[in-house]
PDB file of N, CA and C in Angstrom:
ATOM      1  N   UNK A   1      65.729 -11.954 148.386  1.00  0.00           N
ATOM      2  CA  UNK A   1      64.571 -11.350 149.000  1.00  0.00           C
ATOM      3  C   UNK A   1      64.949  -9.979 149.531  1.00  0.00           C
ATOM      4  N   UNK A   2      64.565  -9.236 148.984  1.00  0.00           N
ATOM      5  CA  UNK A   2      65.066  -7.503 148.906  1.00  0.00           C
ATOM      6  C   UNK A   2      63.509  -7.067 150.044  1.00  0.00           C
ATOM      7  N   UNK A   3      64.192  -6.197 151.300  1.00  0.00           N
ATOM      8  CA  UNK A   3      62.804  -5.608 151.766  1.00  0.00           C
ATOM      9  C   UNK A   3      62.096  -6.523 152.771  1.00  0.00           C
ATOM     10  N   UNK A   4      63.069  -7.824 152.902  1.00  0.00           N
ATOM     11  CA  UNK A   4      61.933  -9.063 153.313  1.00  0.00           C
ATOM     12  C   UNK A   4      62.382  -9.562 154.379  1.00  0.00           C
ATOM     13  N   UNK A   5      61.998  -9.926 155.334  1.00  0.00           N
ATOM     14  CA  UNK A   5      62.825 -10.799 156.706  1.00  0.00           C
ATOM     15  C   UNK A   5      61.543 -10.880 157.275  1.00  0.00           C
ATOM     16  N   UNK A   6      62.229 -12.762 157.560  1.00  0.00           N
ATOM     17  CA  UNK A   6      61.827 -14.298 158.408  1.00  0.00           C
ATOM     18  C   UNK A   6      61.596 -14.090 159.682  1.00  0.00           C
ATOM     19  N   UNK A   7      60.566 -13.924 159.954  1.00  0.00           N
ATOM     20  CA  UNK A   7      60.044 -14.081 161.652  1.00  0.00           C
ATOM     21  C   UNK A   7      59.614 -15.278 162.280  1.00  0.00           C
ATOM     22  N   UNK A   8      59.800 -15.631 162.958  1.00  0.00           N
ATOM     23  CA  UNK A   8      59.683 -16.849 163.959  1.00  0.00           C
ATOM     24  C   UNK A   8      58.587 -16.194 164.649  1.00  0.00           C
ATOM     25  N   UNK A   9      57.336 -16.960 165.083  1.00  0.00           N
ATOM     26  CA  UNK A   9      56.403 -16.216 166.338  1.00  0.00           C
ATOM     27  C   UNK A   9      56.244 -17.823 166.632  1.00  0.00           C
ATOM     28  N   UNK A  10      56.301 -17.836 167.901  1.00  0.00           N
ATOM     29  CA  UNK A  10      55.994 -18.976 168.575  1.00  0.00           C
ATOM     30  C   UNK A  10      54.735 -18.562 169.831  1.00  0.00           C
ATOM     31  N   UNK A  11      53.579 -19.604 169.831  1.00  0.00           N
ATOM     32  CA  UNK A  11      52.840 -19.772 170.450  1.00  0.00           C
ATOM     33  C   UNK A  11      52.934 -20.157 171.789  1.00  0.00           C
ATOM     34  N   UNK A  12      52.583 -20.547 172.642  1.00  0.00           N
ATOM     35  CA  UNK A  12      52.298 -21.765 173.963  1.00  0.00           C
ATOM     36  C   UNK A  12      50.717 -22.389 174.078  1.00  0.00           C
ATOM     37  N   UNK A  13      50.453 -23.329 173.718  1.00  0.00           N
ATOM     38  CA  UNK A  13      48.878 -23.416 174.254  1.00  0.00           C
ATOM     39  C   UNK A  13      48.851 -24.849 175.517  1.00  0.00           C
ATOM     40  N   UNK A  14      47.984 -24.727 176.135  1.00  0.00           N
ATOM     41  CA  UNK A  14      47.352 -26.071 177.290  1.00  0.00           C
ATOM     42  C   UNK A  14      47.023 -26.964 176.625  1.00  0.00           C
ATOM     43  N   UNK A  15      47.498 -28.245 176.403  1.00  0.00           N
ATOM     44  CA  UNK A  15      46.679 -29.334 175.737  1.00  0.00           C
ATOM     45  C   UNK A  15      45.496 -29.939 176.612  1.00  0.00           C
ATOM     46  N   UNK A  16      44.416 -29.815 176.349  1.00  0.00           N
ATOM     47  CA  UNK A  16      43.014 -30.106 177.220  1.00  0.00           C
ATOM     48  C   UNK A  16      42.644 -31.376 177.751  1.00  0.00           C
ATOM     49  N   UNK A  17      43.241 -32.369 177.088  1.00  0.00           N
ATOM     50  CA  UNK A  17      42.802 -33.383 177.707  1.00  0.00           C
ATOM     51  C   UNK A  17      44.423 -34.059 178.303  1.00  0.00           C
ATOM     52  N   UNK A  18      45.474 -33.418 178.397  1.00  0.00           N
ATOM     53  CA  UNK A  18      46.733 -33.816 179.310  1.00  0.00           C
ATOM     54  C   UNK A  18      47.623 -32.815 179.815  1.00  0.00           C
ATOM     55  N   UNK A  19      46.838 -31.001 180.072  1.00  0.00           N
ATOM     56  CA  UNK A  19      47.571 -30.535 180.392  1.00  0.00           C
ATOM     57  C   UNK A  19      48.885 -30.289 180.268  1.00  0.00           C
ATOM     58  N   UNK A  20      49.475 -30.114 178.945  1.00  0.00           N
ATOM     59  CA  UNK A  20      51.180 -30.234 178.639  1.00  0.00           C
ATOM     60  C   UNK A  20      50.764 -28.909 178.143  1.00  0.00           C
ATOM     61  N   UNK A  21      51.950 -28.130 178.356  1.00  0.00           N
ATOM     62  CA  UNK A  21      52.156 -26.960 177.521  1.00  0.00           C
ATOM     63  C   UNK A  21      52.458 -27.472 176.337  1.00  0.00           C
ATOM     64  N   UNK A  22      51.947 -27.074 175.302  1.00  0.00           N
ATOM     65  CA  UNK A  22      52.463 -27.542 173.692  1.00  0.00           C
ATOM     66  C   UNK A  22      53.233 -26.247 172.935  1.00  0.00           C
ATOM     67  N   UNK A  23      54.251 -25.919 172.587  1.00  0.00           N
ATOM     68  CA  UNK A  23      54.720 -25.068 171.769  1.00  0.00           C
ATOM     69  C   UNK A  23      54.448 -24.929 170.352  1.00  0.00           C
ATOM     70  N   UNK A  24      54.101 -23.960 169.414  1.00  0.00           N
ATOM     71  CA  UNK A  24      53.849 -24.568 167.928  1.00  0.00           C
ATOM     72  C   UNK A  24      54.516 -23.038 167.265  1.00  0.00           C
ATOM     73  N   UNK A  25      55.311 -23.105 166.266  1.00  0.00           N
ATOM     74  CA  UNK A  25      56.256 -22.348 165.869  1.00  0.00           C
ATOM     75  C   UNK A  25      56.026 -21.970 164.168  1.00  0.00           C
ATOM     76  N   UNK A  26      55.518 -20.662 164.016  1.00  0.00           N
ATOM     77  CA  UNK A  26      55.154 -20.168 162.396  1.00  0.00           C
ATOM     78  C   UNK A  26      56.338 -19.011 161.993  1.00  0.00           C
ATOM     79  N   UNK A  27      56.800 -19.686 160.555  1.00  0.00           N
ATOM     80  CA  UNK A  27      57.485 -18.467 160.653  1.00  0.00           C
ATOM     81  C   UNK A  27      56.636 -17.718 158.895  1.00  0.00           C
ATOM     82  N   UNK A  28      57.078 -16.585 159.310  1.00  0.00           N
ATOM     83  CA  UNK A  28      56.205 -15.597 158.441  1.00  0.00           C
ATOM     84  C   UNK A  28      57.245 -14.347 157.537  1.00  0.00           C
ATOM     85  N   UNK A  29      56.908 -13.861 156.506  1.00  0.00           N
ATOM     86  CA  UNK A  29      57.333 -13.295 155.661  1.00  0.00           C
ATOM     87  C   UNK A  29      57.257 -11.917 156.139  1.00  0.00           C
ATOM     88  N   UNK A  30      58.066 -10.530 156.497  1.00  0.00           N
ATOM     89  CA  UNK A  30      57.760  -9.633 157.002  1.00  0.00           C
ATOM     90  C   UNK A  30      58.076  -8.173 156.063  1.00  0.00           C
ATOM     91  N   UNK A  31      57.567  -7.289 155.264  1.00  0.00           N
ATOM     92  CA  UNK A  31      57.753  -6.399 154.472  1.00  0.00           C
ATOM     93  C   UNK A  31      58.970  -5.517 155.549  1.00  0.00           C
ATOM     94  N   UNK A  32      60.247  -5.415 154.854  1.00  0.00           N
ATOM     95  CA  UNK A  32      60.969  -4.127 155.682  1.00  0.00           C
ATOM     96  C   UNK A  32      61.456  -3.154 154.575  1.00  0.00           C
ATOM     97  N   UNK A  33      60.923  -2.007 154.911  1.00  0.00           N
ATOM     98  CA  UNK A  33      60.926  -0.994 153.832  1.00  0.00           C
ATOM     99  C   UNK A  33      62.428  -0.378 153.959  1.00  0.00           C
ATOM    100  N   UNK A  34      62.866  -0.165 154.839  1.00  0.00           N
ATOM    101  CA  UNK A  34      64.337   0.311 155.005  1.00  0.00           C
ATOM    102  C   UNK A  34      65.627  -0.457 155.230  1.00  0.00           C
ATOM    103  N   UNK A  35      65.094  -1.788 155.206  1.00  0.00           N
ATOM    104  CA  UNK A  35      66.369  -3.072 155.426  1.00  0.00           C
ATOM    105  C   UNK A  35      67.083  -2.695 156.271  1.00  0.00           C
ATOM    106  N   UNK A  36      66.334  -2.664 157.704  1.00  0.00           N
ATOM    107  CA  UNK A  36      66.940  -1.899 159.117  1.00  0.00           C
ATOM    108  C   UNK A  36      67.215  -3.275 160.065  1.00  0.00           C
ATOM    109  N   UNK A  37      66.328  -4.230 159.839  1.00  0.00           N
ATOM    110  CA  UNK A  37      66.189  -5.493 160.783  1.00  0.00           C
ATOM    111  C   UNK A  37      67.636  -6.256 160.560  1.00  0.00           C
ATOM    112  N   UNK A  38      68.145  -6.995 161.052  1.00  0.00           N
ATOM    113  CA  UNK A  38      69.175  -7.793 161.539  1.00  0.00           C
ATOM    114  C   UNK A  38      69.156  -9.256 162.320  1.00  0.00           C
ATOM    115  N   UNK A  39      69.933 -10.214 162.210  1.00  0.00           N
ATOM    116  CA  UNK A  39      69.285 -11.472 162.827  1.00  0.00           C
ATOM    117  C   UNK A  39      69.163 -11.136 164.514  1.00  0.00           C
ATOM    118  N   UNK A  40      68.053 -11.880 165.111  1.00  0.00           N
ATOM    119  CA  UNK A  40      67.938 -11.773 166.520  1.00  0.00           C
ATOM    120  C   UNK A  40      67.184 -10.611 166.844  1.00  0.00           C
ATOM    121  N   UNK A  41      66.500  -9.273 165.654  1.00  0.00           N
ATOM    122  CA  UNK A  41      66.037  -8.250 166.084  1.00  0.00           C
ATOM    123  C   UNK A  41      64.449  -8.799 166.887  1.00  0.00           C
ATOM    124  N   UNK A  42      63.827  -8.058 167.931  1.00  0.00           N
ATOM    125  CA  UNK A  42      62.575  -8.155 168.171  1.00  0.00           C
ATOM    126  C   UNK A  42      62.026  -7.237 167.512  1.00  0.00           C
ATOM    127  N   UNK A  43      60.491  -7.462 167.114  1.00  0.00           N
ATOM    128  CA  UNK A  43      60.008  -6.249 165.984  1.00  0.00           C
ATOM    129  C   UNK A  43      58.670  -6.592 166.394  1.00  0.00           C
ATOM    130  N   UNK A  44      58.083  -5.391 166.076  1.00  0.00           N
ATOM    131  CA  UNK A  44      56.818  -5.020 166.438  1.00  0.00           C
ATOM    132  C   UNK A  44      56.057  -5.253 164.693  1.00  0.00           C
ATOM    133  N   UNK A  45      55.016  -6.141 164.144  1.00  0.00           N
ATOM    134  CA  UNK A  45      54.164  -6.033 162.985  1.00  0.00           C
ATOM    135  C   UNK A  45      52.876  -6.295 162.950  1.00  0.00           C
ATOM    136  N   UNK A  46      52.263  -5.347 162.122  1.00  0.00           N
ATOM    137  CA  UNK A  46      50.952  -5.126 161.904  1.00  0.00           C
ATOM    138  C   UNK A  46      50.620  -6.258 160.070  1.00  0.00           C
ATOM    139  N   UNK A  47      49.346  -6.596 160.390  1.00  0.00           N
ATOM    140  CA  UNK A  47      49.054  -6.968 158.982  1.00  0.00           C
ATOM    141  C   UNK A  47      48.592  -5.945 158.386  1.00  0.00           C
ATOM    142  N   UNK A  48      49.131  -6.178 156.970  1.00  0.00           N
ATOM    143  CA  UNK A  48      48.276  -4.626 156.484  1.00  0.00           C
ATOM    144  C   UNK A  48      48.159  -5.550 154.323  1.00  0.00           C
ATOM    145  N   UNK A  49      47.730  -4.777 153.459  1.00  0.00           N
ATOM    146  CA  UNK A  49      47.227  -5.187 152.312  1.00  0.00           C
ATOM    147  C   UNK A  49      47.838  -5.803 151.697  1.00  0.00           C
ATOM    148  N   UNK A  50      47.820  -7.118 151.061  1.00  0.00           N
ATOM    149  CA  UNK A  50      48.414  -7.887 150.257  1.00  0.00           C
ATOM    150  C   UNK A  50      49.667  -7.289 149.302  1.00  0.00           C
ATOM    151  N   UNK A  51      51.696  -7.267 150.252  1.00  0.00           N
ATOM    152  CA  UNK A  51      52.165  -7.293 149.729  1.00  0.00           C
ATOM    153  C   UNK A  51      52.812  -7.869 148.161  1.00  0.00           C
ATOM    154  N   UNK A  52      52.531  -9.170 148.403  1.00  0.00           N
ATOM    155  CA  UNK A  52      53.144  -9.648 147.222  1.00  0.00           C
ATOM    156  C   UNK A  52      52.688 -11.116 147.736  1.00  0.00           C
ATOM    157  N   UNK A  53      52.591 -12.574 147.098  1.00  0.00           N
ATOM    158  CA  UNK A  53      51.964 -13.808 147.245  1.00  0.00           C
ATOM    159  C   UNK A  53      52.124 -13.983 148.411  1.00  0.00           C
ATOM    160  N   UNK A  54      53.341 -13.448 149.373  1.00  0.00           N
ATOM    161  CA  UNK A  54      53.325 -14.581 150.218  1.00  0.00           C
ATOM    162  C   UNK A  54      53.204 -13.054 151.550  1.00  0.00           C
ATOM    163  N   UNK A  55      53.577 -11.985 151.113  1.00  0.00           N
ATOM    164  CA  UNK A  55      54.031 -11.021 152.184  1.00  0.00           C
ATOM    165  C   UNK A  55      52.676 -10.099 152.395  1.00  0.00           C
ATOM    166  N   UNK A  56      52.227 -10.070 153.358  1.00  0.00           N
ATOM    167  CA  UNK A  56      51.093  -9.228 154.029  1.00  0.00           C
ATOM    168  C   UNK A  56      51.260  -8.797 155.176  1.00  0.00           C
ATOM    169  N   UNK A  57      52.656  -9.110 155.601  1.00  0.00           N
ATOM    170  CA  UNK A  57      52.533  -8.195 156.856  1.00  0.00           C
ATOM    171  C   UNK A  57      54.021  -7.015 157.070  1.00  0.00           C
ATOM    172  N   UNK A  58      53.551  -5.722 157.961  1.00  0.00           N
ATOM    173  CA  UNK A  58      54.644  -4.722 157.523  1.00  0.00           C
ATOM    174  C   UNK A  58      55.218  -4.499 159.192  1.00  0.00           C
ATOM    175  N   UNK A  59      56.701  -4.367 158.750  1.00  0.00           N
ATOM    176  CA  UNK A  59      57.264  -4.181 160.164  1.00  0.00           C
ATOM    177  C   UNK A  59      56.785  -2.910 160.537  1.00  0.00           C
ATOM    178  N   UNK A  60      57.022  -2.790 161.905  1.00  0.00           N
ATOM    179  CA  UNK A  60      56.644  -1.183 162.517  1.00  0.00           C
ATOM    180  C   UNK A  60      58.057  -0.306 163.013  1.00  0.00           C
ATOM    181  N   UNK A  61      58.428  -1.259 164.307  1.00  0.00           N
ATOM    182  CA  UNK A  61      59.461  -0.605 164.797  1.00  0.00           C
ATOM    183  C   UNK A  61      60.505  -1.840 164.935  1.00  0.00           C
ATOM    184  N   UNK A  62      61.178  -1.626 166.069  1.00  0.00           N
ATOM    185  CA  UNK A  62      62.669  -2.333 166.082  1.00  0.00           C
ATOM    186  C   UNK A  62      62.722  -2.939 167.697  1.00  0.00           C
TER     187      UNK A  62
END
């Protein structure tokens, strides 16, 4: 995967009828045009036009 790095975004929501914080964890395909990202980076991404089947969204910054 040339250009491409695995993001983790994790949620928190209230479960409504028992009050538990629930965690729920997506990870997503991220376009990197300069292969600048590294494991553990935080990154800022925008969705933007249908990279390729699975990739639609483009990193910004670092």
């Amino acid at each position: 995967m040339n250009k491409t790095v695995v993001i983790l975004v994790e949620t928190r929501k209230t479960h409504p009828k028992f009050k538990k914080i629930v965690r729920r964890s997506v990870r997503l395909k991220v376009h990197d045009e300069k292969n600048e990202c590294v494991v553990g980076d935080k990154i800022l991404a925008i969705e933007t036009r249908p990279l390729s089947k699975e990739k639609d969204i483009d990193c910004i910054k670092l």
